[in-house]
PDB file of N, CA and C in Angstrom:
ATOM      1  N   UNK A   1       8.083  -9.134  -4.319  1.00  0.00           N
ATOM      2  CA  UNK A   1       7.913  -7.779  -4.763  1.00  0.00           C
ATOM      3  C   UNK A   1       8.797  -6.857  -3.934  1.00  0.00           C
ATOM      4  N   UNK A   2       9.060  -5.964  -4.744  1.00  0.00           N
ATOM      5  CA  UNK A   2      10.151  -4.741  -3.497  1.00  0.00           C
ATOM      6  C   UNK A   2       9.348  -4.246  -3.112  1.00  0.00           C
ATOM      7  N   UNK A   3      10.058  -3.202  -1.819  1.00  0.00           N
ATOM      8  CA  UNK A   3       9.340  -2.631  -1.953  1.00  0.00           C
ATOM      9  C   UNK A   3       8.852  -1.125  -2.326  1.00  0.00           C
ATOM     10  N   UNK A   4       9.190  -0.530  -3.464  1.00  0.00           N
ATOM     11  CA  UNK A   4       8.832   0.035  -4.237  1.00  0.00           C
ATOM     12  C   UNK A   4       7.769  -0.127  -4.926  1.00  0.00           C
ATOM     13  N   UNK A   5       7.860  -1.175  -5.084  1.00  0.00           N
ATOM     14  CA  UNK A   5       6.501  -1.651  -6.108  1.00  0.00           C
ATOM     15  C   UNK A   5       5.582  -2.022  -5.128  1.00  0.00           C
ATOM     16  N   UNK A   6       5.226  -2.230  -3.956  1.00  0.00           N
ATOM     17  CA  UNK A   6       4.247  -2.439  -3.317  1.00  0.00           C
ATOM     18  C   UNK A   6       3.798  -1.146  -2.865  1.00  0.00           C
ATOM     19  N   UNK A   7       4.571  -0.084  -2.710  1.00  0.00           N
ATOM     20  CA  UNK A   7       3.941   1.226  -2.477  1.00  0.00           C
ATOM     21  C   UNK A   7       3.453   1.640  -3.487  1.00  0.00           C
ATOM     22  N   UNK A   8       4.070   1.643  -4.900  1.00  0.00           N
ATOM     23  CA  UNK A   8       3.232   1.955  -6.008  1.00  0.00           C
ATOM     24  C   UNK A   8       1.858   1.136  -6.444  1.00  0.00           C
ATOM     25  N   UNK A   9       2.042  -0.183  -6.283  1.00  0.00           N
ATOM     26  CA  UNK A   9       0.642  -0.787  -6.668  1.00  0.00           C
ATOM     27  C   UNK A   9      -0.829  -0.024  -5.414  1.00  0.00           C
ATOM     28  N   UNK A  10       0.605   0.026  -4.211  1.00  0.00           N
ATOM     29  CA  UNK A  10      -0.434   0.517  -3.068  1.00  0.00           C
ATOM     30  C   UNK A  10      -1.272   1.476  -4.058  1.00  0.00           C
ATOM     31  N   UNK A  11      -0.262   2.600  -3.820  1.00  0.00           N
ATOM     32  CA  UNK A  11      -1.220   4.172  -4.404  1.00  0.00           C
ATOM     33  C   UNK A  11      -1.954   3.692  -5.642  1.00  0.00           C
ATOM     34  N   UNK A  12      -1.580   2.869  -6.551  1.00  0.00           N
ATOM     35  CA  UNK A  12      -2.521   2.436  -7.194  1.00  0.00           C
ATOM     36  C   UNK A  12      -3.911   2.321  -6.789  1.00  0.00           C
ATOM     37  N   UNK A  13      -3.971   1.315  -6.175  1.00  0.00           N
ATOM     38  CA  UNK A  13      -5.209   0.567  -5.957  1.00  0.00           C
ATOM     39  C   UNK A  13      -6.227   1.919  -5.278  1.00  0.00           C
ATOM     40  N   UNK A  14      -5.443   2.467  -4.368  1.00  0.00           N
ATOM     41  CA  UNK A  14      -6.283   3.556  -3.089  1.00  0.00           C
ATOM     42  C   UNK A  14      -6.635   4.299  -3.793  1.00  0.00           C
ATOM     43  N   UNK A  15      -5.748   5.155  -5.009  1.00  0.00           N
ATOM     44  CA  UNK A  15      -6.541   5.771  -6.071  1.00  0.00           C
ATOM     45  C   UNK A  15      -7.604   5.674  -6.924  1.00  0.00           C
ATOM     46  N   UNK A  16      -7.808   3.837  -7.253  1.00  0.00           N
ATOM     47  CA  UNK A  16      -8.636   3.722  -8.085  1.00  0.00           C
ATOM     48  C   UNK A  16      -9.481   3.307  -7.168  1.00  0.00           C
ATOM     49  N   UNK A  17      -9.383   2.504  -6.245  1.00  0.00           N
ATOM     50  CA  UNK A  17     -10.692   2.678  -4.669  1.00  0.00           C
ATOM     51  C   UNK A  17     -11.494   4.014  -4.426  1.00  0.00           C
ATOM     52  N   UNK A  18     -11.038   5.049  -4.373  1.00  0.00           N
ATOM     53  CA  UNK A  18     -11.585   6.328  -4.187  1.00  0.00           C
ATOM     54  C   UNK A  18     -12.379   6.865  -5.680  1.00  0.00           C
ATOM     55  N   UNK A  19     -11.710   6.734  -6.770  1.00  0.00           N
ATOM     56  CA  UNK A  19     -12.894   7.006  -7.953  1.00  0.00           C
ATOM     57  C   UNK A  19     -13.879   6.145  -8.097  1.00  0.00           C
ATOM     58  N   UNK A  20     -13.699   5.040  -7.635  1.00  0.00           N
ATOM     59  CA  UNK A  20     -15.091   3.684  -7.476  1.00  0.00           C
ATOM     60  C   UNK A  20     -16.137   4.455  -6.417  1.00  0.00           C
ATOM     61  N   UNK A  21     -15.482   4.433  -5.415  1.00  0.00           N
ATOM     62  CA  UNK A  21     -16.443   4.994  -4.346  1.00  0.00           C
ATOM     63  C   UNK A  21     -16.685   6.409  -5.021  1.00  0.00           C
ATOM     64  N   UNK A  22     -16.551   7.122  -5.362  1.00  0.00           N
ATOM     65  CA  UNK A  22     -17.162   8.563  -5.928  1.00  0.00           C
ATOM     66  C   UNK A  22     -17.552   8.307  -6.935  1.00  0.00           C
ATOM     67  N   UNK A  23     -17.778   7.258  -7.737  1.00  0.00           N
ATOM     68  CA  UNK A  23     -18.403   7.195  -8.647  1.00  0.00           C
ATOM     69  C   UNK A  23     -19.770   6.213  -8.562  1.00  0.00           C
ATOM     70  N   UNK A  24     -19.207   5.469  -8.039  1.00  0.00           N
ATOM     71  CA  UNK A  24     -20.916   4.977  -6.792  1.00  0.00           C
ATOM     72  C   UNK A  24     -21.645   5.784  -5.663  1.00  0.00           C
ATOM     73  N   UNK A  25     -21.060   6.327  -5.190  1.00  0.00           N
ATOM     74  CA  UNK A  25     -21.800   7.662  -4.350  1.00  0.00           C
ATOM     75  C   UNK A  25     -22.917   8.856  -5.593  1.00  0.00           C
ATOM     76  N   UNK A  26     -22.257   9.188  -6.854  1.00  0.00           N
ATOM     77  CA  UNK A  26     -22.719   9.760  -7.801  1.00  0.00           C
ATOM     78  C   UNK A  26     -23.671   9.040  -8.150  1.00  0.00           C
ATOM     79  N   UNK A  27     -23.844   7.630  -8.968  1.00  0.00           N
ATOM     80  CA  UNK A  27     -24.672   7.269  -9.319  1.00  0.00           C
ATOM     81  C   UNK A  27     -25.990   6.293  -8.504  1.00  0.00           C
ATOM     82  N   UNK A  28     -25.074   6.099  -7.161  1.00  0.00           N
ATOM     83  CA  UNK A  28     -26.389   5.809  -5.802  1.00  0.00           C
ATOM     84  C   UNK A  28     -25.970   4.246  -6.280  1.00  0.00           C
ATOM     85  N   UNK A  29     -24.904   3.960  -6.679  1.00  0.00           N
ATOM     86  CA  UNK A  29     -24.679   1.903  -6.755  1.00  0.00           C
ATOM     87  C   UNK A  29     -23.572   1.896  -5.547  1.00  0.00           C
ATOM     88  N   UNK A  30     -24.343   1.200  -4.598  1.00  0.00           N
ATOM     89  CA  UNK A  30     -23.842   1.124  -3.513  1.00  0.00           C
ATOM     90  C   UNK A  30     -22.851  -0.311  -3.566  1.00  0.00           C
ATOM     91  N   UNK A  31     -23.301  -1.299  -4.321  1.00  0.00           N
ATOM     92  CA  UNK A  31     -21.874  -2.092  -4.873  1.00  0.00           C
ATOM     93  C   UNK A  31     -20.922  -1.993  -5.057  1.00  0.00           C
ATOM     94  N   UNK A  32     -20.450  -0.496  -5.911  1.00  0.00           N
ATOM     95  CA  UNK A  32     -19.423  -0.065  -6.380  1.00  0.00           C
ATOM     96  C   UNK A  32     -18.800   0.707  -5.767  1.00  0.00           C
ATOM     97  N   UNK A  33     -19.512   1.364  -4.443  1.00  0.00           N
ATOM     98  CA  UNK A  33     -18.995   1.848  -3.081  1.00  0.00           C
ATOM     99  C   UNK A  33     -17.895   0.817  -2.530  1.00  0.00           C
ATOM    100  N   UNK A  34     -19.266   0.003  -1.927  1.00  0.00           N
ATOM    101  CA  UNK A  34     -18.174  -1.078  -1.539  1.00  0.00           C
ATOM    102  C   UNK A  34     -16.887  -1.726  -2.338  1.00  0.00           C
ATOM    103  N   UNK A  35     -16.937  -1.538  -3.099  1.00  0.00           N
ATOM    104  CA  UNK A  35     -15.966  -2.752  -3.925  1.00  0.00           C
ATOM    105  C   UNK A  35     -14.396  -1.366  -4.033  1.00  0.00           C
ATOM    106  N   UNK A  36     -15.240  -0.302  -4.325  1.00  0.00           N
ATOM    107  CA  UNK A  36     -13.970   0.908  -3.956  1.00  0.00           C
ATOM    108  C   UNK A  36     -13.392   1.245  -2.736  1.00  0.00           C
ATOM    109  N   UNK A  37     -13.831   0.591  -1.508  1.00  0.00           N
ATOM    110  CA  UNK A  37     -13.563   0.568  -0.167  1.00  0.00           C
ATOM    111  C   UNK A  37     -12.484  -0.507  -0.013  1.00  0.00           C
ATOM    112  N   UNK A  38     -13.145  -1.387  -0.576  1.00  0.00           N
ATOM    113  CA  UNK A  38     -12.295  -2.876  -0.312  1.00  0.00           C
ATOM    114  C   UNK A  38     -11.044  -2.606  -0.759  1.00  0.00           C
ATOM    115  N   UNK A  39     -11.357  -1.667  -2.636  1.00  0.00           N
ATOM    116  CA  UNK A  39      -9.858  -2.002  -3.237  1.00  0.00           C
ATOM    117  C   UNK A  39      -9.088  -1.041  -2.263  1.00  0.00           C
ATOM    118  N   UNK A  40      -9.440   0.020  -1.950  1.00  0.00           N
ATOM    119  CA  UNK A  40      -8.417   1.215  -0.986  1.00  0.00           C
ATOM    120  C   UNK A  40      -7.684   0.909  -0.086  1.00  0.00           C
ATOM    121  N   UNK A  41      -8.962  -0.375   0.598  1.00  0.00           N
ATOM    122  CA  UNK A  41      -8.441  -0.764   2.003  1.00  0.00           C
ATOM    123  C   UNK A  41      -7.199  -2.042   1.488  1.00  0.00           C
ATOM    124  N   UNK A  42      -7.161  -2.563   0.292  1.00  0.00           N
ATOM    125  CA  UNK A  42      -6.462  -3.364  -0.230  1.00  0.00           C
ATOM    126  C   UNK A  42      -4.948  -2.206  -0.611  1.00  0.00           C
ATOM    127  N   UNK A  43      -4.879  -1.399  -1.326  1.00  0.00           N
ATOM    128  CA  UNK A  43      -4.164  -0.244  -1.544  1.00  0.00           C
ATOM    129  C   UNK A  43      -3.149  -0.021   0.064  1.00  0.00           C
ATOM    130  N   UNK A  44      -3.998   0.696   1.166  1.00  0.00           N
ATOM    131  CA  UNK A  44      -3.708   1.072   1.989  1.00  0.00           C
ATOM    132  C   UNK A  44      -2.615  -0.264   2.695  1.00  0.00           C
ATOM    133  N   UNK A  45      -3.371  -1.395   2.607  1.00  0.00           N
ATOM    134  CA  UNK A  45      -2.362  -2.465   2.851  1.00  0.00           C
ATOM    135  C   UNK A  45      -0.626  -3.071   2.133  1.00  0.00           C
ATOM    136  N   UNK A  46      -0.776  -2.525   1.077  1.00  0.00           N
ATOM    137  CA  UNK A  46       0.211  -3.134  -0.074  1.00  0.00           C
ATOM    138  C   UNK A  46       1.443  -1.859   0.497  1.00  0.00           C
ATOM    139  N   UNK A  47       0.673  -0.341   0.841  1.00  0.00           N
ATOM    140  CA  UNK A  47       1.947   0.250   1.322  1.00  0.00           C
ATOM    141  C   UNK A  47       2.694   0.052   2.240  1.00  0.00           C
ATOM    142  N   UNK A  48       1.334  -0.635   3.372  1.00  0.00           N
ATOM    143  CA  UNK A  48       2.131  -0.783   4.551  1.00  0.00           C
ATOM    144  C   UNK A  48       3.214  -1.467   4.511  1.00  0.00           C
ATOM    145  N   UNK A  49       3.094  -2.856   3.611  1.00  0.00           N
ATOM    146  CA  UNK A  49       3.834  -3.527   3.762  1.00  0.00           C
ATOM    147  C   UNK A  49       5.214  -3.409   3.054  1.00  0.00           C
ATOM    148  N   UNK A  50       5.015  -2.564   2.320  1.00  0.00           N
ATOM    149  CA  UNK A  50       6.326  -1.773   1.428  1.00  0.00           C
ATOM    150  C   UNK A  50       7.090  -0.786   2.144  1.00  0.00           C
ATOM    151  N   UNK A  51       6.487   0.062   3.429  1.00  0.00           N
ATOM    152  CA  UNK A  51       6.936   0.183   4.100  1.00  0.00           C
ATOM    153  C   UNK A  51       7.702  -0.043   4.981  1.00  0.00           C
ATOM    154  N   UNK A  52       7.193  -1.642   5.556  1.00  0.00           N
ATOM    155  CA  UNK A  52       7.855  -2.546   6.515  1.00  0.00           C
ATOM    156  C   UNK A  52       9.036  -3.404   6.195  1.00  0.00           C
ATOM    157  N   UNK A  53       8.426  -3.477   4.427  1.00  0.00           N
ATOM    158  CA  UNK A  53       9.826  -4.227   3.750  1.00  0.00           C
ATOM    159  C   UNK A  53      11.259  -2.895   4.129  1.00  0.00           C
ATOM    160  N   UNK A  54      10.892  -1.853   4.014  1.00  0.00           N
ATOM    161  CA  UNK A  54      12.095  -0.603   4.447  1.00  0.00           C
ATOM    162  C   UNK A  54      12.309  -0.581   5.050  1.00  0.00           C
ATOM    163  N   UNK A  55      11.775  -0.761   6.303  1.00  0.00           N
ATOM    164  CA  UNK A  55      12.175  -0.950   7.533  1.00  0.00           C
ATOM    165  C   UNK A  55      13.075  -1.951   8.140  1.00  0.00           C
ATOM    166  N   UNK A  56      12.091  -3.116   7.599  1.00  0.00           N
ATOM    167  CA  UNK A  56      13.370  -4.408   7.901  1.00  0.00           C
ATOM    168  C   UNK A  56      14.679  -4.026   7.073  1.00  0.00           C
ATOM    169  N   UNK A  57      14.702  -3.810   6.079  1.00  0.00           N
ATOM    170  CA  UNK A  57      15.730  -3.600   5.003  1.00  0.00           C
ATOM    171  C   UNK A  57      16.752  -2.621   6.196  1.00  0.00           C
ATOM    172  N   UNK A  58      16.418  -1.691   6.469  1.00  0.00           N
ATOM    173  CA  UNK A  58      17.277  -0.598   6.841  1.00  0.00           C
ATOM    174  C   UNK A  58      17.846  -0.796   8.585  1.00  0.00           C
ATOM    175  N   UNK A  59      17.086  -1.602   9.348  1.00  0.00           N
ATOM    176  CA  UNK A  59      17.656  -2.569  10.525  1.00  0.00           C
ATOM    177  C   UNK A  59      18.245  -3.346  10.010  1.00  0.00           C
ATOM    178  N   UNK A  60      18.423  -4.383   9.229  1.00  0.00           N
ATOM    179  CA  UNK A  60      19.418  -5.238   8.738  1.00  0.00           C
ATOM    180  C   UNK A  60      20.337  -4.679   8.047  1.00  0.00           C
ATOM    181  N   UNK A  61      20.825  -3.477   7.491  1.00  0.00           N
ATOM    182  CA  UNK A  61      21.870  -2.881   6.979  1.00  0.00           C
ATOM    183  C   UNK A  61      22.292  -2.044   8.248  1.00  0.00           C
ATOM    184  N   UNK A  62      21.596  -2.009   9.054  1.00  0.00           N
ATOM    185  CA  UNK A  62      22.256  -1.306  10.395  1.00  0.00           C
ATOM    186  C   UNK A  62      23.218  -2.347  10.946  1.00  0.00           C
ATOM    187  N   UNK A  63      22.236  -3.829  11.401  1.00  0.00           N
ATOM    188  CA  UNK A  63      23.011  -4.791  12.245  1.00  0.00           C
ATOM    189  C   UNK A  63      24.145  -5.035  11.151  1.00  0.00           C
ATOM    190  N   UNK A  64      24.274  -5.136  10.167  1.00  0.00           N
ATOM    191  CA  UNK A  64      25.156  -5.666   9.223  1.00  0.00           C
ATOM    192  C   UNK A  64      26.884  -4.527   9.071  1.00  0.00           C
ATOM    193  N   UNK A  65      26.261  -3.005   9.163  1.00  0.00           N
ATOM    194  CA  UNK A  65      26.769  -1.736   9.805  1.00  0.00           C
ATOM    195  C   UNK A  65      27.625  -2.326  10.792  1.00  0.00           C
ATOM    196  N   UNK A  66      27.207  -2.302  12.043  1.00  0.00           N
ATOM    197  CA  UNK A  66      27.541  -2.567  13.168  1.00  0.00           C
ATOM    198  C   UNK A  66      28.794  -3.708  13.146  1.00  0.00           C
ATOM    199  N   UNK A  67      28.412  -4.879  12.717  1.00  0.00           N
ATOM    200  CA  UNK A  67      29.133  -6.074  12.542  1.00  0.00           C
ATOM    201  C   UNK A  67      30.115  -5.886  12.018  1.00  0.00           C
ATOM    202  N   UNK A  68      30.016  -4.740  10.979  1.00  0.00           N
ATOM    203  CA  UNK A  68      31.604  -5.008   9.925  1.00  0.00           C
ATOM    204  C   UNK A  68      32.636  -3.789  10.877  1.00  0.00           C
ATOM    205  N   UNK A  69      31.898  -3.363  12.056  1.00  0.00           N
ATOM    206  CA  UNK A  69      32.941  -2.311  12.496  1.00  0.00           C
ATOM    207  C   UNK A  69      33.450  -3.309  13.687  1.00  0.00           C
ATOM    208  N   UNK A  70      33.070  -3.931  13.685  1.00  0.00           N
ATOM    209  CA  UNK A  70      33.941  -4.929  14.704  1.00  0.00           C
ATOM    210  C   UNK A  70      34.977  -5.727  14.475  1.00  0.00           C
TER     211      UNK A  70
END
């Protein structure tokens, strides 16, 4: 996956994590709390790592930078 798409599925998920949990907080189903926690905390993860994919990406076009000026 790029990572583009792991930040988008991210915000996905954290979005639909947070209407689970407010919509189990509303109706007092504490199942559906949890299960909107999990997906967020699942969300919150998928960016990180879409993040980190940028990161590596943009150090390796640095070292790669570097190399061709030599």
């Amino acid at each position: 996956m790029s990572s583009t798409t792991d930040k988008i599925k991210g915000l996905a998920n954290e979005a639909a994590g947070n209407v689970k949990q407010g919509i189990g907080k509303v109706t007092g189903n504490e199942k559906l709390q949890a299960e909107g926690k999990a997906q967020e905390l699942k969300g919150e993860a998928q960016q990180t790592v879409g993040k980190a994919k940028d990161g590596i990406k943009g150090a390796a076009q640095k070292a790669s930078d570097a190399v061709n000026r030599i």
